[in-house]
C-alpha atoms as a PDB file:
ATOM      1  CA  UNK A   1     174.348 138.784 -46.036  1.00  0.00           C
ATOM      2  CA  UNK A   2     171.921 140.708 -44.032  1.00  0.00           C
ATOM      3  CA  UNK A   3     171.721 140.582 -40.470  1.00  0.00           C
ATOM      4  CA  UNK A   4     168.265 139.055 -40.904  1.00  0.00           C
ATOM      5  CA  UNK A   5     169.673 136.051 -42.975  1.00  0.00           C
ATOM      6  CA  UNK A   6     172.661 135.757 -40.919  1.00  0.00           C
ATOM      7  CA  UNK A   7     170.304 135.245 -37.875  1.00  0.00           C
ATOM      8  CA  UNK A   8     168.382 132.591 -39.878  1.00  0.00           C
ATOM      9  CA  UNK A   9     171.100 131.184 -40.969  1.00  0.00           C
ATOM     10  CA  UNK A  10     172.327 130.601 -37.530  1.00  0.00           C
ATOM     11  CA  UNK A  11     169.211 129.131 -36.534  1.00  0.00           C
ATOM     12  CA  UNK A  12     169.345 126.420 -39.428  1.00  0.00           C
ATOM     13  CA  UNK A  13     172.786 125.387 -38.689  1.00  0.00           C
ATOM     14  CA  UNK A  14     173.469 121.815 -38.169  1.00  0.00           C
ATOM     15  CA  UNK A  15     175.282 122.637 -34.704  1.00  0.00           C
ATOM     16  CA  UNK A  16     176.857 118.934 -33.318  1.00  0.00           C
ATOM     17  CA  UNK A  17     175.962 116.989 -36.317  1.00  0.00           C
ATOM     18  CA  UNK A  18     178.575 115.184 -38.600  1.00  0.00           C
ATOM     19  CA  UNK A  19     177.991 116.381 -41.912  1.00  0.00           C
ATOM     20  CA  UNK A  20     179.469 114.184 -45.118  1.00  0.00           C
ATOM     21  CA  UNK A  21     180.883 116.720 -47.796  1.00  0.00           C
ATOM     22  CA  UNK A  22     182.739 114.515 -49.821  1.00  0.00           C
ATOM     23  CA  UNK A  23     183.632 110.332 -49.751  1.00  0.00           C
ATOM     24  CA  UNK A  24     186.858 111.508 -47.411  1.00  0.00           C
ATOM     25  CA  UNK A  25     185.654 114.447 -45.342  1.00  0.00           C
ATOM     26  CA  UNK A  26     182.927 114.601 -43.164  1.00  0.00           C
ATOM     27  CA  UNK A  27     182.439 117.968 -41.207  1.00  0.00           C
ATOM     28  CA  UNK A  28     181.087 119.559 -37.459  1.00  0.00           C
ATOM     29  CA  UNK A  29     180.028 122.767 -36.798  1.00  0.00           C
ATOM     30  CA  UNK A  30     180.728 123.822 -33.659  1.00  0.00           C
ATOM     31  CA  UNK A  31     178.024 126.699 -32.125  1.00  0.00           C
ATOM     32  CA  UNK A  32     180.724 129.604 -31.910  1.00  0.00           C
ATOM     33  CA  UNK A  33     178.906 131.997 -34.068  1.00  0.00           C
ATOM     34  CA  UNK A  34     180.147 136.050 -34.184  1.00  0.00           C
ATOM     35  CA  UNK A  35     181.156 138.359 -36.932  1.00  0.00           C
ATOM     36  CA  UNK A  36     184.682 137.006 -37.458  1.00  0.00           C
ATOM     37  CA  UNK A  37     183.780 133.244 -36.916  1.00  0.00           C
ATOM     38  CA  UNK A  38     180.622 133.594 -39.108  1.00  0.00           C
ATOM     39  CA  UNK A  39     178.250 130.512 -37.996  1.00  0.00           C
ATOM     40  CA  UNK A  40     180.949 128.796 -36.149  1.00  0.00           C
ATOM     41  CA  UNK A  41     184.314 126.792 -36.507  1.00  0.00           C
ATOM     42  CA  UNK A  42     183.766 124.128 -39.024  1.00  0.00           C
ATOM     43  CA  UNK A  43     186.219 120.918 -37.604  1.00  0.00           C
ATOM     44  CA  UNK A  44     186.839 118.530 -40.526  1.00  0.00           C
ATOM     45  CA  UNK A  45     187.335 114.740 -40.296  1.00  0.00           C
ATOM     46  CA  UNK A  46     189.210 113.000 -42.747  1.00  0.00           C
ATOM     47  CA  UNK A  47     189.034 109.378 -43.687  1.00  0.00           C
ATOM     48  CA  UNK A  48     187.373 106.496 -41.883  1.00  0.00           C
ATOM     49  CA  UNK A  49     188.819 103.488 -39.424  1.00  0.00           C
ATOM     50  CA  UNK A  50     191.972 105.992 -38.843  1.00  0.00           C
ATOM     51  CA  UNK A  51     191.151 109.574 -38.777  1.00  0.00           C
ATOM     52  CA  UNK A  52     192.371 112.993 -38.871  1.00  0.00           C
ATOM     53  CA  UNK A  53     190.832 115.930 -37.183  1.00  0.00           C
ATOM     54  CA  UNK A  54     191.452 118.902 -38.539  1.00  0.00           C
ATOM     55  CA  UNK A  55     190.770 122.367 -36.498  1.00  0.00           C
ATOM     56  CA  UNK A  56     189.272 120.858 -33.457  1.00  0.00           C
ATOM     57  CA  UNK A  57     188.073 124.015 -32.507  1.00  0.00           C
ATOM     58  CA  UNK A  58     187.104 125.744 -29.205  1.00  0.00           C
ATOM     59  CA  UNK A  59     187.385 124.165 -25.682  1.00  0.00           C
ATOM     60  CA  UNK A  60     183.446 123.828 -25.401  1.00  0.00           C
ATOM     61  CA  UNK A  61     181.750 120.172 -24.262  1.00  0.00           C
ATOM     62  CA  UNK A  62     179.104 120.259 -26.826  1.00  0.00           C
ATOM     63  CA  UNK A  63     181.705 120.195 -29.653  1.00  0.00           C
ATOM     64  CA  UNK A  64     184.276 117.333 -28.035  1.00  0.00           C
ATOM     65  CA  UNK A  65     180.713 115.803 -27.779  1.00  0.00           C
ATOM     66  CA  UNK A  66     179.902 115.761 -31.353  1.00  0.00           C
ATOM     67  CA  UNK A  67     183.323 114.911 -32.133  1.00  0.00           C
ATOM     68  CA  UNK A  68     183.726 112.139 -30.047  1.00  0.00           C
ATOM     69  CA  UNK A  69     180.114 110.667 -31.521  1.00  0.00           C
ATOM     70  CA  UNK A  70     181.076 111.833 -34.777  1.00  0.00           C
ATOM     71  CA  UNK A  71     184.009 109.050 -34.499  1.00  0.00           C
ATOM     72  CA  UNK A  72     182.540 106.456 -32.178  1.00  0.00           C
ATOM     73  CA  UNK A  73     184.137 103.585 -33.225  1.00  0.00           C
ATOM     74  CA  UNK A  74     186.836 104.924 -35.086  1.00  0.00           C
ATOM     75  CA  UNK A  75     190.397 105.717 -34.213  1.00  0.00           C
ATOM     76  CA  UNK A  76     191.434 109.709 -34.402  1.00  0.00           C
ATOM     77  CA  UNK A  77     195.423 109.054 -35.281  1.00  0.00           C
ATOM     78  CA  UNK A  78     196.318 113.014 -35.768  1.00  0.00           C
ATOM     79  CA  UNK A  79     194.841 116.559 -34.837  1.00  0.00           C
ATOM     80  CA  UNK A  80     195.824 118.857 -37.734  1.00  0.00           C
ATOM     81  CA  UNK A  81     196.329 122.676 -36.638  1.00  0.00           C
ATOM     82  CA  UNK A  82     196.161 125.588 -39.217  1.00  0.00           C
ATOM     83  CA  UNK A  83     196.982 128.315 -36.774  1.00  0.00           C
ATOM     84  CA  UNK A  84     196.758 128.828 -32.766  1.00  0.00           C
ATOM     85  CA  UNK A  85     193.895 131.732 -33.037  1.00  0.00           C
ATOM     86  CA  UNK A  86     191.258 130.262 -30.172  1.00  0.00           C
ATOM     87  CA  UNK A  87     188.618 129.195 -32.199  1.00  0.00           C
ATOM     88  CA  UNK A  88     190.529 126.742 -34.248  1.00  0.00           C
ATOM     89  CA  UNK A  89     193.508 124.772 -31.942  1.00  0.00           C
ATOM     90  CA  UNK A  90     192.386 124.796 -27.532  1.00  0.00           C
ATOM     91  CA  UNK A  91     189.923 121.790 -27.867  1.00  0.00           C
ATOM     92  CA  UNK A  92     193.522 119.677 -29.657  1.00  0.00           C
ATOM     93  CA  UNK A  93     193.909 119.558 -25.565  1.00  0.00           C
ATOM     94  CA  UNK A  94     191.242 117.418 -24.521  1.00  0.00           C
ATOM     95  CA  UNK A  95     190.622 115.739 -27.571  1.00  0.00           C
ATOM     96  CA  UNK A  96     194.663 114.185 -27.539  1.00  0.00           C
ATOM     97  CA  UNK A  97     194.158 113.592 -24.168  1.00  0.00           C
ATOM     98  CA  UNK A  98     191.076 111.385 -24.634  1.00  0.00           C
ATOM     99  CA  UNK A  99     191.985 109.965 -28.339  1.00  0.00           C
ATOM    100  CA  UNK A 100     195.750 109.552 -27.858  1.00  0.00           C
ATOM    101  CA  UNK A 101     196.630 111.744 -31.511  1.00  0.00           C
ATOM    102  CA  UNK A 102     199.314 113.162 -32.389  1.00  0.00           C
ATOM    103  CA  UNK A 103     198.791 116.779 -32.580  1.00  0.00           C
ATOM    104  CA  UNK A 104     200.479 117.648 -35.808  1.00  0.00           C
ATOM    105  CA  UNK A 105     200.509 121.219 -38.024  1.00  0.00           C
ATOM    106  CA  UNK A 106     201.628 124.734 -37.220  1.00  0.00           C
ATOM    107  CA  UNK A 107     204.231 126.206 -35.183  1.00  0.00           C
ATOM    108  CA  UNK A 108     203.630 127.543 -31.519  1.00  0.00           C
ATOM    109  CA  UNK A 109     203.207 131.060 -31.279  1.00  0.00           C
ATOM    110  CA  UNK A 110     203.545 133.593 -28.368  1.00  0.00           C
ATOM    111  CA  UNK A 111     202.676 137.073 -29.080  1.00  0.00           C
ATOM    112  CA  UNK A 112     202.706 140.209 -27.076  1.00  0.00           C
ATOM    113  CA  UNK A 113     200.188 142.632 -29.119  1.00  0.00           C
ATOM    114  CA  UNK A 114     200.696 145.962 -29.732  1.00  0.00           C
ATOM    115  CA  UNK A 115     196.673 146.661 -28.949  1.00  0.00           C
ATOM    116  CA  UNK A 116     193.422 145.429 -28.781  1.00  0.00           C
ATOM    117  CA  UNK A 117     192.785 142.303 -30.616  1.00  0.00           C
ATOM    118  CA  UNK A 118     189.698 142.317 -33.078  1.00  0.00           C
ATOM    119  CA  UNK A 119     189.926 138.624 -34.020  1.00  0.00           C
ATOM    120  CA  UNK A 120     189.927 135.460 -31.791  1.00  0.00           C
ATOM    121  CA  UNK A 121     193.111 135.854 -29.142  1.00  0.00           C
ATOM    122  CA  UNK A 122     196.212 133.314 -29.516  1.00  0.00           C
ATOM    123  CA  UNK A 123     195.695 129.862 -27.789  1.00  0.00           C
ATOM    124  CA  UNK A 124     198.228 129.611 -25.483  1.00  0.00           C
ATOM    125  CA  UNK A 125     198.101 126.129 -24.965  1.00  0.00           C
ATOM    126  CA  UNK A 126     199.012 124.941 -27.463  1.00  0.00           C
ATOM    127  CA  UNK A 127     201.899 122.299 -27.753  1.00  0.00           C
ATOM    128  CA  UNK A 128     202.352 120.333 -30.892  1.00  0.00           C
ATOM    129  CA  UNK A 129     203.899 117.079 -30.748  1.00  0.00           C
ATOM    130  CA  UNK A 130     205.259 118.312 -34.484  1.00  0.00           C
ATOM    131  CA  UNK A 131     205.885 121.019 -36.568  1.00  0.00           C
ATOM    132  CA  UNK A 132     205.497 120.503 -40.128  1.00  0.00           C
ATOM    133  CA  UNK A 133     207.318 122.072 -42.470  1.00  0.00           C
ATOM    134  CA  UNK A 134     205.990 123.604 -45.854  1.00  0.00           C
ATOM    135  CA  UNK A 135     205.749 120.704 -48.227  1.00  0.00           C
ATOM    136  CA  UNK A 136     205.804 117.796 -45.541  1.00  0.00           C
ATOM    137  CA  UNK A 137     203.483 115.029 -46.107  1.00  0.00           C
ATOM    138  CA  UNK A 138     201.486 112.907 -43.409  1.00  0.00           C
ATOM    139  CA  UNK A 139     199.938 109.371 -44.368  1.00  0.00           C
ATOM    140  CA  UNK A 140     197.500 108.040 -43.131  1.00  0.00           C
ATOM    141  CA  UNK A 141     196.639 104.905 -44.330  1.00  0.00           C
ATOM    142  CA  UNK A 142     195.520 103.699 -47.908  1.00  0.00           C
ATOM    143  CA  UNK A 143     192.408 104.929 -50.218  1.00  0.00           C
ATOM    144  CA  UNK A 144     191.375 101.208 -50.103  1.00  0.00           C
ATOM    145  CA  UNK A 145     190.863 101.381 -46.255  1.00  0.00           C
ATOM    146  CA  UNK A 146     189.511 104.635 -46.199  1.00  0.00           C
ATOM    147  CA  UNK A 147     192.979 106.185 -45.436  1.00  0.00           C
ATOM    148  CA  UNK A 148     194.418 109.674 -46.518  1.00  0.00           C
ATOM    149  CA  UNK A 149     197.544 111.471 -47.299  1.00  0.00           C
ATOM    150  CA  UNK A 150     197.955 115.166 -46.105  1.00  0.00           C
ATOM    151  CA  UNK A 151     200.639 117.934 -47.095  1.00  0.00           C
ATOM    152  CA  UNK A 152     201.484 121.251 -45.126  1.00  0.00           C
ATOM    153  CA  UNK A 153     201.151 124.185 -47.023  1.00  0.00           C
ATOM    154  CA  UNK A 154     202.847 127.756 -45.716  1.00  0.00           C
ATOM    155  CA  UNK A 155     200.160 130.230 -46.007  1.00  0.00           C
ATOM    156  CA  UNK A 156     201.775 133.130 -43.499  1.00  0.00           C
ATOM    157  CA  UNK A 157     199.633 136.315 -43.249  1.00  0.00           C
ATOM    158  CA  UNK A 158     196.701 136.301 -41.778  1.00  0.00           C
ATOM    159  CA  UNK A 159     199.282 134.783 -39.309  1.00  0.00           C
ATOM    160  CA  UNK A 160     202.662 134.089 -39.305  1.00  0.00           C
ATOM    161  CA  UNK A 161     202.258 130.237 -38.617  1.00  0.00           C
ATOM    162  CA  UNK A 162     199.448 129.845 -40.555  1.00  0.00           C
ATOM    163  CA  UNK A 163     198.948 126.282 -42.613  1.00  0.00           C
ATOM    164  CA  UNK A 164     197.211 124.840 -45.107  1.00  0.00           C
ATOM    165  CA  UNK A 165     196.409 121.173 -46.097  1.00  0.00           C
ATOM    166  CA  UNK A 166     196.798 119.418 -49.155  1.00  0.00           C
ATOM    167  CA  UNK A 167     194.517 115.965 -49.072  1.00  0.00           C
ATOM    168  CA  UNK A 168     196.167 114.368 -52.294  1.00  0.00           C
ATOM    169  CA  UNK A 169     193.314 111.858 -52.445  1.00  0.00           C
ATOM    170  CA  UNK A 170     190.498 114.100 -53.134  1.00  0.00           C
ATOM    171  CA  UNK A 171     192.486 117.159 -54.726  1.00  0.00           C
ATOM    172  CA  UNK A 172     191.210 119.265 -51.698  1.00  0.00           C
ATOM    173  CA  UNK A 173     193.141 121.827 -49.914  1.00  0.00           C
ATOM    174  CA  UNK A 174     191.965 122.582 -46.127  1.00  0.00           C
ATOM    175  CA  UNK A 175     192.391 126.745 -45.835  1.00  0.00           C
ATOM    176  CA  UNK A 176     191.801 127.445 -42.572  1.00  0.00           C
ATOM    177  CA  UNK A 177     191.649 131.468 -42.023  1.00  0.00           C
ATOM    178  CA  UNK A 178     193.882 132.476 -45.435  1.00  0.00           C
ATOM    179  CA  UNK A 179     190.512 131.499 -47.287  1.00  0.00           C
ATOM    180  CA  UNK A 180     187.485 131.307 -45.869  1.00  0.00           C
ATOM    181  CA  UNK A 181     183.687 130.600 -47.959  1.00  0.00           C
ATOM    182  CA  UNK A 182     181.886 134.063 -46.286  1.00  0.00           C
ATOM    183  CA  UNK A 183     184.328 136.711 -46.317  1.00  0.00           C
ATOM    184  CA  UNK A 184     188.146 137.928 -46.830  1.00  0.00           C
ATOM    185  CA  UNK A 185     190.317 137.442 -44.092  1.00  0.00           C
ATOM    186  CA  UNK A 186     191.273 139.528 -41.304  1.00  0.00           C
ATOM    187  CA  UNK A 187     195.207 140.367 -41.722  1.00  0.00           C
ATOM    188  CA  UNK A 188     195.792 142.195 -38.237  1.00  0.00           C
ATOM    189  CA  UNK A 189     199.670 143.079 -37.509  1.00  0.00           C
ATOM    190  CA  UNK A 190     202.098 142.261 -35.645  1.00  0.00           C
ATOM    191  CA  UNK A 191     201.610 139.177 -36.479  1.00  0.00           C
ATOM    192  CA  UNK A 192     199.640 139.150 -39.569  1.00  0.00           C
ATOM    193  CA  UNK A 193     201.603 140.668 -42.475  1.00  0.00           C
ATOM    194  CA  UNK A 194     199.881 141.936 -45.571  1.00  0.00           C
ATOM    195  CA  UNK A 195     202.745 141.091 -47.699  1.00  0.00           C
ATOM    196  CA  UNK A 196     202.954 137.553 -46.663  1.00  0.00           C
ATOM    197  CA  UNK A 197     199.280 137.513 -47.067  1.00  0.00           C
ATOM    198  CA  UNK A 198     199.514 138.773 -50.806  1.00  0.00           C
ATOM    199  CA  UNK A 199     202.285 136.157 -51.098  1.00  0.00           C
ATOM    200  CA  UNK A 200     200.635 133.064 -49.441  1.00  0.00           C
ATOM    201  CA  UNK A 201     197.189 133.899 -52.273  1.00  0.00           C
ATOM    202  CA  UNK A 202     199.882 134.241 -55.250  1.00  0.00           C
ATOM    203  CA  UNK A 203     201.126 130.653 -54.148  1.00  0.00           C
ATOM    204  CA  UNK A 204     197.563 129.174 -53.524  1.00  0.00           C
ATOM    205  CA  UNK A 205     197.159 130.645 -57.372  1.00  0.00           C
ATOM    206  CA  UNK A 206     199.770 128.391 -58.868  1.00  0.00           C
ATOM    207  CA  UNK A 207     198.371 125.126 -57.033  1.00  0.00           C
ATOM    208  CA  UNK A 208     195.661 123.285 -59.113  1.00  0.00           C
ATOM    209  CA  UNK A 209     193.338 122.472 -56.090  1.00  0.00           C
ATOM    210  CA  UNK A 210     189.702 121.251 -56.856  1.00  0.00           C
ATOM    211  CA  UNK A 211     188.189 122.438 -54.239  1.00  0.00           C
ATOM    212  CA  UNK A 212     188.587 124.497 -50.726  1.00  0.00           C
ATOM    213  CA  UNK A 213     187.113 123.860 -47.483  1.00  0.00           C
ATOM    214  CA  UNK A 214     187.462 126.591 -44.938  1.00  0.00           C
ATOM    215  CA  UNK A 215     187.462 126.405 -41.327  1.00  0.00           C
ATOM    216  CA  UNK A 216     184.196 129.169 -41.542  1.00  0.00           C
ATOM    217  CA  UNK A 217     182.193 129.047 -44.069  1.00  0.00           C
ATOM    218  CA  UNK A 218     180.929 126.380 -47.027  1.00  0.00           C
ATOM    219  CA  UNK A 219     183.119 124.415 -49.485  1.00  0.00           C
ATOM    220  CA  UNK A 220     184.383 127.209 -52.359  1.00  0.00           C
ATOM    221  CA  UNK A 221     184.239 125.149 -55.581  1.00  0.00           C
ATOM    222  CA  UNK A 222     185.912 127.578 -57.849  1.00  0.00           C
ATOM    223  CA  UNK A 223     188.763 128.327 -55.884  1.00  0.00           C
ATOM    224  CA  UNK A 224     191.252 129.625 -58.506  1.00  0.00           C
ATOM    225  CA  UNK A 225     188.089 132.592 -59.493  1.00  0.00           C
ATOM    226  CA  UNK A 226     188.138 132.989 -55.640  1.00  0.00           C
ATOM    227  CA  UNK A 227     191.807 132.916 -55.136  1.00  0.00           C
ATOM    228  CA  UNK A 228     191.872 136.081 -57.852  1.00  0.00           C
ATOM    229  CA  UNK A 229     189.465 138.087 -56.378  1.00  0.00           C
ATOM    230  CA  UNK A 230     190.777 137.877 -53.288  1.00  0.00           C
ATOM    231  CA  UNK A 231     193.986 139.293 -54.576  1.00  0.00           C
ATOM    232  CA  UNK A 232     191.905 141.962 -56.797  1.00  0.00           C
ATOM    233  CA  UNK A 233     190.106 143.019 -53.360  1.00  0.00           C
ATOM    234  CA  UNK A 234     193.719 143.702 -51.675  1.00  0.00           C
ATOM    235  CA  UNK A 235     194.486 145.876 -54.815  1.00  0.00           C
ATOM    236  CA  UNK A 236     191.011 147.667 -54.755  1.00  0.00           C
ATOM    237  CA  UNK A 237     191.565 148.513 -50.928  1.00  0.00           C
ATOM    238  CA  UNK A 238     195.413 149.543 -51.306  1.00  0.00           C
ATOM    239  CA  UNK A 239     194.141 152.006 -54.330  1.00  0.00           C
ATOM    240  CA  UNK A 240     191.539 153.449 -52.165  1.00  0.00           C
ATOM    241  CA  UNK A 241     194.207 153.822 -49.450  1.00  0.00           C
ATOM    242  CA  UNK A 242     196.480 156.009 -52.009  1.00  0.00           C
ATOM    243  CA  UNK A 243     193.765 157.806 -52.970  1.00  0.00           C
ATOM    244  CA  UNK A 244     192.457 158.817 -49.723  1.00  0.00           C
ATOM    245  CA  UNK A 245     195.591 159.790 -48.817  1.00  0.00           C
ATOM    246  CA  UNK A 246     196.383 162.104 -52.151  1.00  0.00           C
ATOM    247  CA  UNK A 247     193.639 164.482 -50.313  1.00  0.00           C
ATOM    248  CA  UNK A 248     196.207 164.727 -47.551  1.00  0.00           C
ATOM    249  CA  UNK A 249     197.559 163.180 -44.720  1.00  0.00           C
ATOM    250  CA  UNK A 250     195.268 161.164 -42.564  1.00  0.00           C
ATOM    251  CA  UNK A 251     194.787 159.002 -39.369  1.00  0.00           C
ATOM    252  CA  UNK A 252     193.370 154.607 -39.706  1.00  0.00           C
ATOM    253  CA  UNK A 253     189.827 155.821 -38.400  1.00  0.00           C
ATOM    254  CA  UNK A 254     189.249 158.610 -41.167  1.00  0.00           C
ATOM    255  CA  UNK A 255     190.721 156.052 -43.779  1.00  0.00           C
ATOM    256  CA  UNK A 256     188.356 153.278 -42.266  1.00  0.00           C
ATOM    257  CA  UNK A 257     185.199 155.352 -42.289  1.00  0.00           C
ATOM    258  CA  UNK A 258     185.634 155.991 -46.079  1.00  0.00           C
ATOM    259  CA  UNK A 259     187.077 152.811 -47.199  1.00  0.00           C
ATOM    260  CA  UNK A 260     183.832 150.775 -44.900  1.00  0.00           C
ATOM    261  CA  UNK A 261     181.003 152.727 -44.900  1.00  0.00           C
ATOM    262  CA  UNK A 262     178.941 150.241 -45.545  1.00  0.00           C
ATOM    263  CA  UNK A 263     180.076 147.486 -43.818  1.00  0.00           C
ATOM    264  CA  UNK A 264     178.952 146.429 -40.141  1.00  0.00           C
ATOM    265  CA  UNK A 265     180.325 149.326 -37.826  1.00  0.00           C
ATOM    266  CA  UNK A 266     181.076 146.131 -35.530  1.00  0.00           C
ATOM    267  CA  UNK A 267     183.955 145.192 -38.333  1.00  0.00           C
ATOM    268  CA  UNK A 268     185.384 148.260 -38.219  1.00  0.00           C
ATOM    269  CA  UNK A 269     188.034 147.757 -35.414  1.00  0.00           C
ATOM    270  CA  UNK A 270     189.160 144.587 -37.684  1.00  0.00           C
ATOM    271  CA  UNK A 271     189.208 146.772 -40.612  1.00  0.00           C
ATOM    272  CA  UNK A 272     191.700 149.393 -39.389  1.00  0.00           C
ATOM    273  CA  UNK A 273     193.686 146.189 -38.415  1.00  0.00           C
ATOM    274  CA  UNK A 274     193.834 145.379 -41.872  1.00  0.00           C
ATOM    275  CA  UNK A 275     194.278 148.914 -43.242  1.00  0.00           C
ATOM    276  CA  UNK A 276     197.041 149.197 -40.842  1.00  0.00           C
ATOM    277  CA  UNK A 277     198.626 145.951 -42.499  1.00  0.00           C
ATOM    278  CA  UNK A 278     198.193 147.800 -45.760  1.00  0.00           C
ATOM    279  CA  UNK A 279     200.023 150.697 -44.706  1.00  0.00           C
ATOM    280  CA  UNK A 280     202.791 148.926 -43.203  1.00  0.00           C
ATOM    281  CA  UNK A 281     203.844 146.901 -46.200  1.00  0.00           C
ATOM    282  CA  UNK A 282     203.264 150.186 -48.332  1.00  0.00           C
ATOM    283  CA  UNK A 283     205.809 151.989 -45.981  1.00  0.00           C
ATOM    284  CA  UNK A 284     207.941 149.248 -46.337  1.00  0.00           C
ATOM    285  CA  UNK A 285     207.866 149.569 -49.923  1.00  0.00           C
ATOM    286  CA  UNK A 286     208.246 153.244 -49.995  1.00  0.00           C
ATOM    287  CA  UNK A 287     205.102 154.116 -50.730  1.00  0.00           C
ATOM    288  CA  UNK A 288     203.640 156.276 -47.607  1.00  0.00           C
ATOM    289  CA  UNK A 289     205.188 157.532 -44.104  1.00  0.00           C
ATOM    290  CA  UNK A 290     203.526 158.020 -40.718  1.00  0.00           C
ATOM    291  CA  UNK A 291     204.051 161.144 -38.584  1.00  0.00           C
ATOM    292  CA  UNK A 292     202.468 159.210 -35.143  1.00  0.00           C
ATOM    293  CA  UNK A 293     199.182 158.089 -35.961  1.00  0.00           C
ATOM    294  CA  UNK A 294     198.974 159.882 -39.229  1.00  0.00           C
ATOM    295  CA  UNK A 295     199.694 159.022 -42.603  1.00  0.00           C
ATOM    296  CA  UNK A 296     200.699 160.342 -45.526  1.00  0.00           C
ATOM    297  CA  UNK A 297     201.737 159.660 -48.747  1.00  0.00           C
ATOM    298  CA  UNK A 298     205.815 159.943 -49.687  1.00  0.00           C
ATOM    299  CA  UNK A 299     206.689 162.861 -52.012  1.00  0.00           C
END
């Protein structure tokens, strides 16, 4: 998408209003647009009467507005966290404090980075009431009263607490970051971990999900045919890699002015992230070394 439609697009979002995607899941955009967020942080409510919010997104009034209005009347029982990156979990604050939920999902996560950070910074707020566990289910009332029933998925990779959600009712999987409907995701170490990342899509590949729906981005609707490109992409770029580097050894910004040329120059921090993540699990493999910043392919 063009830079042009991108701006359009912006303009025609539905910032603040509660969007109904599907019988279960209604959906609010909060106005957080950028190059890794795309139009904004989508938050997801689930069910009706007793409600879960998934994702509640940045600590920003106008979106614990539409939330809150979005649910007038209702009860919000659980706040459902994919990952603690700041555009997804710091509103859960607020929003528990006012609604009483139980903020359920991924694991806390305190990071010292080894540089700058490309994507949104870890929330350091936030404190789950519980951790769930890869496989755990959540219920939340009956499909006669509008209830639901979730599941926690593992996904590490693009970090390493990273969850997905299984809502058994509608055969819909919540993806968070690990897929999102605009773009591949951003794998940046330490934390994220290319091989976990390869490992969490190979897994999402073996689930028979209906649909996906991304905390950026629309609904994906053929997310098996996504699910396999996304893994074909990781390929493509870790042949390019090996290729680049039969010339001779090289440094991440040489590699990423090759491998992106055409992409935004504003991505191109977040792509040496992810080369970088490449690299690693190929020198973990032993594939390629580094002398400092340079690498170079193993004899």
């Amino acid at each position: 998408m063009g830079t042009m439609d991108i701006k359009a697009a912006i303009e025609a979002a539905p910032y603040g209003a509660s969007e109904r995607i599907s019988p279960l899941v209604r959906r609010v955009l909060a106005r957080n647009p950028s190059p890794f967020t795309f139009l904004g942080t989508g938050t997801y409510i689930v069910g009706s009467g007793k409600v879960a919010v998934i994702d509640p997104g940045p600590d920003e009034d106008a979106h614990l507005d539409a939330i809150l209005a979005a649910t007038a009347g209702e009860t919000i029982s659980h706040l459902f966290i994919t990952h603690t990156h700041r555009d997804h979990s710091p509103l859960a604050v607020r929003l528990k404090a006012l609604s009483g939920a139980e903020v359920v999902g991924c694991a806390p996560l305190v990071l010292e980075d080894d540089g700058p950070r490309t994507d949104a910074a870890f929330d350091s707020t936030y404190t789950p009431d519980r951790v769930l566990a890869h496989g755990e289910v959540v219920p939340g009332g009956t499909w006669a009263d509008g209830g639901w029933t979730m599941e926690a998925v593992h996904t590490p990779g693009h970090t390493s607490n990273h969850l997905c959600f299984a809502l058994h009712e509608e055969k819909a999987l919540f993806t968070g970051d690990h897929v999102m409907g605009w773009s591949t995701s951003v794998v940046t170490p330490p934390d994220g971990d290319m091989s976990d990342y390869m490992a969490s899509l190979k897994l999402l590949q073996g689930r028979d999900d209906r649909i996906y729906y991304p905390t950026h981005g629309e609904p994906v609707t053929e997310p098996q045919r996504l699910v396999r490109g996304y893994i074909a992409h990781r390929r493509q770029r870790e042949g390019q890699i090996l290729r680049l580097l039969d010339g001779g050894p090289k440094a991440i910004p040489d590699l990423v002015a090759s491998m992106y040329a055409a992409v935004d120059p504003r991505l191109h921090p977040a792509a040496g992230r992810s080369v970088l993540a490449h690299l690693i699990d190929l020198q973990a493999r032993g594939v390629v070394n580094a002398d400092g910043d340079v690498w170079e392919k193993v004899a």
